[in-house]
N, C-alpha and C. Protein backbone atom coordinates (compact mmCIF):
# COMPACT_ATOMS: atom_id res chain seq x y z
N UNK A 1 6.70 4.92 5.94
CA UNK A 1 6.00 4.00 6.81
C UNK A 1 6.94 2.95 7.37
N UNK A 2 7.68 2.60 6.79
CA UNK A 2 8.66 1.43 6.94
C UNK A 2 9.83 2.06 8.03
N UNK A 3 10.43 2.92 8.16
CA UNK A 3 10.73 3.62 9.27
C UNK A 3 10.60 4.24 10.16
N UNK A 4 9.03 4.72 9.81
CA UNK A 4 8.28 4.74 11.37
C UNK A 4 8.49 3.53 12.03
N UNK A 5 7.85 2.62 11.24
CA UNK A 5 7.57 0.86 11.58
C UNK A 5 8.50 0.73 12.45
N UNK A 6 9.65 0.53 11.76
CA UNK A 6 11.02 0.07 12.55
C UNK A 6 11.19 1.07 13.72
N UNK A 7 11.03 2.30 13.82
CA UNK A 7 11.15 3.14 14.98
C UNK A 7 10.60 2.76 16.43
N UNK A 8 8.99 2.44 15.52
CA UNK A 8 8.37 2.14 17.00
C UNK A 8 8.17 0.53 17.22
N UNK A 9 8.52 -0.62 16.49
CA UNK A 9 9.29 -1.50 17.12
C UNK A 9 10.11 -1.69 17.72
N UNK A 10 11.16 -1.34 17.80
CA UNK A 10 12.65 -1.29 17.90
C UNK A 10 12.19 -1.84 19.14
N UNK A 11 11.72 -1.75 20.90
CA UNK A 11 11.26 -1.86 21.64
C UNK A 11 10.11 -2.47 21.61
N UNK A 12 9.36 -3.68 21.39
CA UNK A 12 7.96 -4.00 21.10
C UNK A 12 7.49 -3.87 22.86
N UNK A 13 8.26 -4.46 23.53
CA UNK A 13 7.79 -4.64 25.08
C UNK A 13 7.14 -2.88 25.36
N UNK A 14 8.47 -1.90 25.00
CA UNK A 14 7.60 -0.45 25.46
C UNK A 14 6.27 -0.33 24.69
N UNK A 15 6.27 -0.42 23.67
CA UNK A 15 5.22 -0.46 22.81
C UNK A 15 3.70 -0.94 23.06
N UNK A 16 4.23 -2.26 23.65
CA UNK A 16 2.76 -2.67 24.27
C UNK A 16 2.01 -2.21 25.81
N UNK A 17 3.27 -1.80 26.62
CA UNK A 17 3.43 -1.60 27.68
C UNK A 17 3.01 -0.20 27.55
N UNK A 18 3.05 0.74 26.87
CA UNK A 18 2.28 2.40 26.45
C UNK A 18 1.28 2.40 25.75
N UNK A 19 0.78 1.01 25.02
CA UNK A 19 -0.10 1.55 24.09
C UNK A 19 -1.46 0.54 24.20
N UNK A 20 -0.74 -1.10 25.17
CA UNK A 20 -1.78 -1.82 25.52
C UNK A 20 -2.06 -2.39 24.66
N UNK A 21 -2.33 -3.95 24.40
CA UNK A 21 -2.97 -4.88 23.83
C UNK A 21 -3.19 -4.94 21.97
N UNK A 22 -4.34 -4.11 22.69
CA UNK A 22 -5.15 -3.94 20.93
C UNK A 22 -4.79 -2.80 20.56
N UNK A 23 -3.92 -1.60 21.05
CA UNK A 23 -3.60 -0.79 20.04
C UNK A 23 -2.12 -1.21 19.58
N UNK A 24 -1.24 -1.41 20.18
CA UNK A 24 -0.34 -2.02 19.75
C UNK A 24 -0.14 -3.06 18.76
N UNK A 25 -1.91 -4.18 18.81
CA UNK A 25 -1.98 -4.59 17.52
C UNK A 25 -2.12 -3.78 16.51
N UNK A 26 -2.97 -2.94 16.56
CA UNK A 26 -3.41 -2.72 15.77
C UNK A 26 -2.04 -1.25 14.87
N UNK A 27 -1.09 -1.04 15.94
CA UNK A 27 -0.30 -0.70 15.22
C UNK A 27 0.30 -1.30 14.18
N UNK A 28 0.96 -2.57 14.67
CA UNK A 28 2.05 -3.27 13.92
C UNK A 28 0.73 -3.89 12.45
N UNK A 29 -0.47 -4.33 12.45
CA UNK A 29 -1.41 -4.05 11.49
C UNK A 29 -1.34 -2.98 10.35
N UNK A 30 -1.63 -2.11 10.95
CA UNK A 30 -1.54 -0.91 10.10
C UNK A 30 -0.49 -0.67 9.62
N UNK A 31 0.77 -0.73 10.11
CA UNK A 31 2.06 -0.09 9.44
C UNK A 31 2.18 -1.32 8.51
N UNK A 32 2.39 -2.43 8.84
CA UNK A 32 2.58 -4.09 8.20
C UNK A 32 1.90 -4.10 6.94
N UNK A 33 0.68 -3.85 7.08
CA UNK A 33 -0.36 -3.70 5.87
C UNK A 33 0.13 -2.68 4.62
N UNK A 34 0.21 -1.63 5.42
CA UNK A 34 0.42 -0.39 4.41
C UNK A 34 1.68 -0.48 3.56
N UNK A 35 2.85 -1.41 4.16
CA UNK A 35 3.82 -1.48 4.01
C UNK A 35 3.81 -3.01 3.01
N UNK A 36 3.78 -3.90 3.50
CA UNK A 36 3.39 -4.90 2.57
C UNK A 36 2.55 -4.99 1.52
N UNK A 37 1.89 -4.56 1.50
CA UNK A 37 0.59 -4.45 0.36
C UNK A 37 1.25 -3.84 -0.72
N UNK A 38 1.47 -2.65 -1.10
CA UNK A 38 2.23 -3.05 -2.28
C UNK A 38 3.78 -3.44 -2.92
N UNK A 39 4.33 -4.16 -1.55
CA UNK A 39 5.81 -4.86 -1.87
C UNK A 39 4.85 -6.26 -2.95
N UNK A 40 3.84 -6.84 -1.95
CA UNK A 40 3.64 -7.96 -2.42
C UNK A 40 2.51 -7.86 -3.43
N UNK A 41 2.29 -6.75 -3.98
CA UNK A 41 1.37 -6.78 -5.17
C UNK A 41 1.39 -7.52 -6.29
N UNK A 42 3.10 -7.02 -6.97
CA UNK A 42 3.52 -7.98 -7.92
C UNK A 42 3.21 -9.18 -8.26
N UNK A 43 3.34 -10.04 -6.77
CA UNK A 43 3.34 -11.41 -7.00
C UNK A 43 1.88 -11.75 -7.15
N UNK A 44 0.85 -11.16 -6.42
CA UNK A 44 -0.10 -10.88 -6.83
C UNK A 44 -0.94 -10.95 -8.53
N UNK A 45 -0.18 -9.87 -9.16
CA UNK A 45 -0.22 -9.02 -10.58
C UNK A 45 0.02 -10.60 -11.52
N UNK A 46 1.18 -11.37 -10.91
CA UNK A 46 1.27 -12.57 -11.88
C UNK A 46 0.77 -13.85 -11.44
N UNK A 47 0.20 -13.92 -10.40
CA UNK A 47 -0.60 -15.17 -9.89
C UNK A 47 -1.23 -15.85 -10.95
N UNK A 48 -2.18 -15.16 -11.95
CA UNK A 48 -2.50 -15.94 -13.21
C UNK A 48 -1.86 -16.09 -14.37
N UNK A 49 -0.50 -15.71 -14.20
CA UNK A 49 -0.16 -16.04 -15.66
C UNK A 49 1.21 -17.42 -15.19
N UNK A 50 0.78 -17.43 -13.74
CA UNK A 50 2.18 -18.46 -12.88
C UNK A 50 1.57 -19.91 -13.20
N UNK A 51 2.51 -20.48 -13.93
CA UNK A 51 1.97 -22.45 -13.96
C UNK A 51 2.10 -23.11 -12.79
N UNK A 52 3.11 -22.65 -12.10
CA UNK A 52 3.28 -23.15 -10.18
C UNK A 52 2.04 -23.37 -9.60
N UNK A 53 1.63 -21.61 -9.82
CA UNK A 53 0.53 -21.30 -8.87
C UNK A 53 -0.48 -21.88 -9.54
N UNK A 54 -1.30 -22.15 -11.08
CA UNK A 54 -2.37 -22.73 -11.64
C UNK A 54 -1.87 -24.82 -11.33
N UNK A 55 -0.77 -24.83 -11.07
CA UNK A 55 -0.22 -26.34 -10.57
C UNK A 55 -0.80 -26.78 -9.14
N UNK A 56 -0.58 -25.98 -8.24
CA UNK A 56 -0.63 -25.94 -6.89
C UNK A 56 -2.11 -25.72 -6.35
N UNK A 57 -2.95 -24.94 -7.81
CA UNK A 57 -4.20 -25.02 -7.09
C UNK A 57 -5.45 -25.91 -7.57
N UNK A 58 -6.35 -26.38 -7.01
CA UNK A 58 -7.36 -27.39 -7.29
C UNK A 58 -8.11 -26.76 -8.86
N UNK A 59 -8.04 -28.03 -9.74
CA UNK A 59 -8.57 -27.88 -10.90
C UNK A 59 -9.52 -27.11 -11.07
N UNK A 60 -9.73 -26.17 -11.89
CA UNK A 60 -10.84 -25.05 -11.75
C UNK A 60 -10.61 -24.14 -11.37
N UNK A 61 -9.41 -23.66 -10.40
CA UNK A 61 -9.73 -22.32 -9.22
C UNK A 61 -9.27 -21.24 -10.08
N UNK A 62 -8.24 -21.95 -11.38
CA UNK A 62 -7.55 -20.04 -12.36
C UNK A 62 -8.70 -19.61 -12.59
N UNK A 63 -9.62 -20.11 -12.80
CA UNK A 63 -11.04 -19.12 -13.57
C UNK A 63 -11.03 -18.35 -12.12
N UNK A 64 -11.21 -18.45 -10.99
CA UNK A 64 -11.83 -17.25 -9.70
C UNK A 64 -10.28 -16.67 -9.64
N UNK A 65 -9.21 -17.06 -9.84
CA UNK A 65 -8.21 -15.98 -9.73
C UNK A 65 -8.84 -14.68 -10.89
N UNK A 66 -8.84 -15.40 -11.99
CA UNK A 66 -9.12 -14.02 -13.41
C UNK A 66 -10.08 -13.46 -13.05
N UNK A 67 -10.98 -14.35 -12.72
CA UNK A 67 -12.16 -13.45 -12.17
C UNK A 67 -12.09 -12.56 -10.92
N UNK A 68 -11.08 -12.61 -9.41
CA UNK A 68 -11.26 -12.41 -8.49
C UNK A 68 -10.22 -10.81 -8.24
N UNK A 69 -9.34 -10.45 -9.88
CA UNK A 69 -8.79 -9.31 -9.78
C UNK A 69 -8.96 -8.39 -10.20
N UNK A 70 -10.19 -8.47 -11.25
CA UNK A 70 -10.74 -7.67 -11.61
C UNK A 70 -12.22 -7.17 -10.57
N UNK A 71 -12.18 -8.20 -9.57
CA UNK A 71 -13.91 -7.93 -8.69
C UNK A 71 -12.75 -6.99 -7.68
N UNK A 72 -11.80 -6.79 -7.61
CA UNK A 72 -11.19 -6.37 -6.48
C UNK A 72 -10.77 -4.74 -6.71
N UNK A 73 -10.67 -4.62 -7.98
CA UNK A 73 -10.49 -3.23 -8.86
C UNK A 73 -11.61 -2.97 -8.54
N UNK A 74 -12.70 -3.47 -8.96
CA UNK A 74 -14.34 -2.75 -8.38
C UNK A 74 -14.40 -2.22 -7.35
N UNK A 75 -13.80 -3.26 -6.42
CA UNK A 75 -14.12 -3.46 -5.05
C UNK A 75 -13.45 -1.78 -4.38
N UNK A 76 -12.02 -1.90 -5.14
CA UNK A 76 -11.46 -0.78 -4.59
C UNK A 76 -12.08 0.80 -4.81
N UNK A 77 -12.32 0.73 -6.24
CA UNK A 77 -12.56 1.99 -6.64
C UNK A 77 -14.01 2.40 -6.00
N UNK A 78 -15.05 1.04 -5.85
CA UNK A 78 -16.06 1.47 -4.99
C UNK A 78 -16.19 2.12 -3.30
N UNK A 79 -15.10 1.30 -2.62
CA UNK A 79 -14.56 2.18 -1.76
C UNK A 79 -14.31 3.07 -1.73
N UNK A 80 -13.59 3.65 -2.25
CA UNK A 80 -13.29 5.10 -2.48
C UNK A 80 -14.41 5.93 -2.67
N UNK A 81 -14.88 5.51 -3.57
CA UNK A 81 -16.06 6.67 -3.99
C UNK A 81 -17.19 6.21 -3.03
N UNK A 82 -17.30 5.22 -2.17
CA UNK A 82 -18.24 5.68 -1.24
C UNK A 82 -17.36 6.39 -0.26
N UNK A 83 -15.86 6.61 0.35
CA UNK A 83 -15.15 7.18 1.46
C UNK A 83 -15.73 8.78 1.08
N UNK A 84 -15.08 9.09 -0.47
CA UNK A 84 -15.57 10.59 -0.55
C UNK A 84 -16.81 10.85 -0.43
N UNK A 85 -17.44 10.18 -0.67
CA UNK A 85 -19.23 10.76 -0.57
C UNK A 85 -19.52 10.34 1.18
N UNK A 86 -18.99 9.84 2.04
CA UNK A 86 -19.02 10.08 3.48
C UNK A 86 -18.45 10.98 3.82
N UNK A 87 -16.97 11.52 3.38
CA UNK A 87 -16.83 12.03 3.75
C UNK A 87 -16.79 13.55 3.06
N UNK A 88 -18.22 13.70 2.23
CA UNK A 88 -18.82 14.85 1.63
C UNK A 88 -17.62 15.63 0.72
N UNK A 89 -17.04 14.53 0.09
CA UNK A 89 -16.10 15.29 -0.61
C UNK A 89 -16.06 14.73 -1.99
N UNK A 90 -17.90 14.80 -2.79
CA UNK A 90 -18.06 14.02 -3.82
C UNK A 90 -17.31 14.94 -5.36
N UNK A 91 -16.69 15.80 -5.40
CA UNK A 91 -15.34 16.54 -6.60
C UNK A 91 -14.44 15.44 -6.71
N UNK A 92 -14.65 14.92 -5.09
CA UNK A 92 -13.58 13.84 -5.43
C UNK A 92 -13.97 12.23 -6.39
N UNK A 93 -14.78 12.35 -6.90
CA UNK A 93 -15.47 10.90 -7.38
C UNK A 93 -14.76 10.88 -9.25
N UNK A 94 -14.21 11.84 -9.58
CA UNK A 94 -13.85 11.80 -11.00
C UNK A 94 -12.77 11.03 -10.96
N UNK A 95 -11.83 11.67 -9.68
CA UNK A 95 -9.99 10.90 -9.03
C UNK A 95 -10.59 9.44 -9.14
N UNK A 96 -11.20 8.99 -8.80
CA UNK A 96 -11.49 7.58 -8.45
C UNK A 96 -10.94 6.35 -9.51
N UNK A 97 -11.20 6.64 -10.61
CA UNK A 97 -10.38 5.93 -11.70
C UNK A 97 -9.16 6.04 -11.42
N UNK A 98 -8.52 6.48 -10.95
CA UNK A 98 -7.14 7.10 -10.99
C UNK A 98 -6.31 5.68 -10.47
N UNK A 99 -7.01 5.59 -9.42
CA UNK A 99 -6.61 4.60 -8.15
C UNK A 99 -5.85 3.20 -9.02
N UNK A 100 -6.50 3.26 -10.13
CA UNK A 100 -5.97 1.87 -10.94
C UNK A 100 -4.56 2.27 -11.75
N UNK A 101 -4.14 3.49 -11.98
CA UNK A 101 -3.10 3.86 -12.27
C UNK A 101 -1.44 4.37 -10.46
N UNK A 102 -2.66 4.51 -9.43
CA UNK A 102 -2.28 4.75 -8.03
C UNK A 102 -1.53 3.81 -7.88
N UNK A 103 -2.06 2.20 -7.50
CA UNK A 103 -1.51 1.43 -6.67
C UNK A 103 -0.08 0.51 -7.50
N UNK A 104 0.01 0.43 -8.64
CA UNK A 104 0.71 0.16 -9.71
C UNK A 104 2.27 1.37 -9.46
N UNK A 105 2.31 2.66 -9.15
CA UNK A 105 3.04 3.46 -9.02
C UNK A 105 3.73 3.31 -7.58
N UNK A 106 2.42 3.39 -6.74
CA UNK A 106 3.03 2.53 -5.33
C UNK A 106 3.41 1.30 -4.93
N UNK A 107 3.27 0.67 -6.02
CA UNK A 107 4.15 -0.42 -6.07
C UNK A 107 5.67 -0.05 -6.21
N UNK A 108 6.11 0.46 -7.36
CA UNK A 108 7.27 0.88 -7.78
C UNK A 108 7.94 1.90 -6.79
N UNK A 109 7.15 2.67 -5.97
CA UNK A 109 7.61 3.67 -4.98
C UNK A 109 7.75 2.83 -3.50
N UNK A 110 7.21 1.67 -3.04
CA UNK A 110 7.57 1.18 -2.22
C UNK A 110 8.84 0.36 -2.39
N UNK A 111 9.06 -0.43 -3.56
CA UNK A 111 10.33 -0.68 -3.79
C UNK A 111 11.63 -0.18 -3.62
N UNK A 112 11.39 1.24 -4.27
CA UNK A 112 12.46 1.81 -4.35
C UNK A 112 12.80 2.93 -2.91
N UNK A 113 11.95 2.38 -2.23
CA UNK A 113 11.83 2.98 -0.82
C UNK A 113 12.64 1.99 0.05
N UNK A 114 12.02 0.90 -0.13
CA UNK A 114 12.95 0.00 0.26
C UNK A 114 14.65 -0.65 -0.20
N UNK A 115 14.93 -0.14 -1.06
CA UNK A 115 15.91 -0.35 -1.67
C UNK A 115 16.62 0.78 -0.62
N UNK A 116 15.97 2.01 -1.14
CA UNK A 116 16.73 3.06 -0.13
C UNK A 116 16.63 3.23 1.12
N UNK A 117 16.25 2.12 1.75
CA UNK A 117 16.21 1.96 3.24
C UNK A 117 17.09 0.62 3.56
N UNK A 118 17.61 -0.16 2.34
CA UNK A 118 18.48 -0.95 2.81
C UNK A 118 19.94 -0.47 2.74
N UNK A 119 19.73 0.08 1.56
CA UNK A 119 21.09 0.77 0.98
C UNK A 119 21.92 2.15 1.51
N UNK A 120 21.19 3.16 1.63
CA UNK A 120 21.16 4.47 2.49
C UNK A 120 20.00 4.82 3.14
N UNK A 121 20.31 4.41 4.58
CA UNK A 121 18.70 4.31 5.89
C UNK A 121 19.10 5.59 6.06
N UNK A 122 19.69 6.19 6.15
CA UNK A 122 19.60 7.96 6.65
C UNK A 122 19.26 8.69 5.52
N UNK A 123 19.09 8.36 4.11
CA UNK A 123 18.98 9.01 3.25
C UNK A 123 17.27 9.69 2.99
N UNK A 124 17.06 10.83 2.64
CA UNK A 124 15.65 11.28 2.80
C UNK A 124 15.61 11.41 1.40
N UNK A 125 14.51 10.97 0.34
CA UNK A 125 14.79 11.40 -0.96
C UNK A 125 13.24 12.55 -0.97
N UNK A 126 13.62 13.30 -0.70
CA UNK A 126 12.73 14.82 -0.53
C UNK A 126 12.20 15.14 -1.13
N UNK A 127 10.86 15.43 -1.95
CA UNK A 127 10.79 16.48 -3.02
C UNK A 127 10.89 18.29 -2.92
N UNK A 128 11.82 18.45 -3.43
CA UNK A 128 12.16 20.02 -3.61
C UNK A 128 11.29 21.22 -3.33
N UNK A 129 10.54 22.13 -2.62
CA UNK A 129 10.16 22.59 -3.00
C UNK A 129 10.43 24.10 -3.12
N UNK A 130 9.38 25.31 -3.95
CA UNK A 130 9.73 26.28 -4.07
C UNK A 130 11.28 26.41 -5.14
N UNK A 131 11.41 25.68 -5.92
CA UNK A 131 12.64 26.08 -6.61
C UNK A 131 11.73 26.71 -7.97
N UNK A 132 10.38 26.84 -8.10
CA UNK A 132 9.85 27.66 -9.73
C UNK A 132 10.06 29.45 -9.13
N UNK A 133 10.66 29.66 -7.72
CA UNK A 133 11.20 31.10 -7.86
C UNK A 133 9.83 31.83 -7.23
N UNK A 134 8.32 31.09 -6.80
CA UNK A 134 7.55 31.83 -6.69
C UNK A 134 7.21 32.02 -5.15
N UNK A 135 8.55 31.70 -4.02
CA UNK A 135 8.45 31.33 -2.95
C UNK A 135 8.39 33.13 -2.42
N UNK A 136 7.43 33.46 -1.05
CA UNK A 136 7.80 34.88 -1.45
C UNK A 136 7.18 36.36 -1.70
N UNK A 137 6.43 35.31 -2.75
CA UNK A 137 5.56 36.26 -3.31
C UNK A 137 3.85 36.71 -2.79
């Protein structure tokens, strides 16, 4: 995502100028989002255990942080399992737990995505396939 991103920025003027207004927002949205969201999870993940952040905010508010990350795990996994049941694909409602083990991994995979986009930008880290020999058959 992060090198699409950069691809079709590189030019923002063509960008808006082919794609117009609100889709062009709604590009740099979408890629921005998908892309940020779990760089900045982390900081997220420790918001309540940060004395800065329980310093910086009005007496009272750590209770709706503790409370407001666990309503958001709801929030997510309920999404989901209403997306599959719209989109009639309720086999999929067992995966749904999963999602809390998901975004935690994509955390760690956007990192190291980015690491390898600062470090080696031409580098593709691929997954292999067909090497169990059953390609073929």
């Amino acid at each position: 995502f992060a090198q699409t991103w950069a691809v079709h920025s590189r030019h923002p003027a063509r960008l808006w100028r082919r794609l117009g207004t609100r889709r062009a927002l709604a590009v740099q949205v979408m890629f921005l989002g998908t892309i940020l969201q779990p760089l900045l999870a982390p900081m997220i993940w420790v918001m309540p255990f940060s004395a800065t952040m329980r310093a910086a905010l009005p007496f009272g508010s750590g209770i709706w942080i503790w409370a407001l990350l666990p309503a958001v795990e709801v929030l997510t996994l309920l999404t989901a399992a209403v997306g599959a049941e719209r989109a009639e694909k309720r086999w999929l409602w067992p995966w749904v737990p999963t999602l809390i083990l998901y975004f935690p991994l994509a955390t760690l995979a956007a990192w190291k995505a980015l690491a390898e986009l600062v470090v080696a930008p031409f580098f593709w880290d691929k997954t292999n396939h067909g090497e169990d020999g059953s390609e073929g058959r």
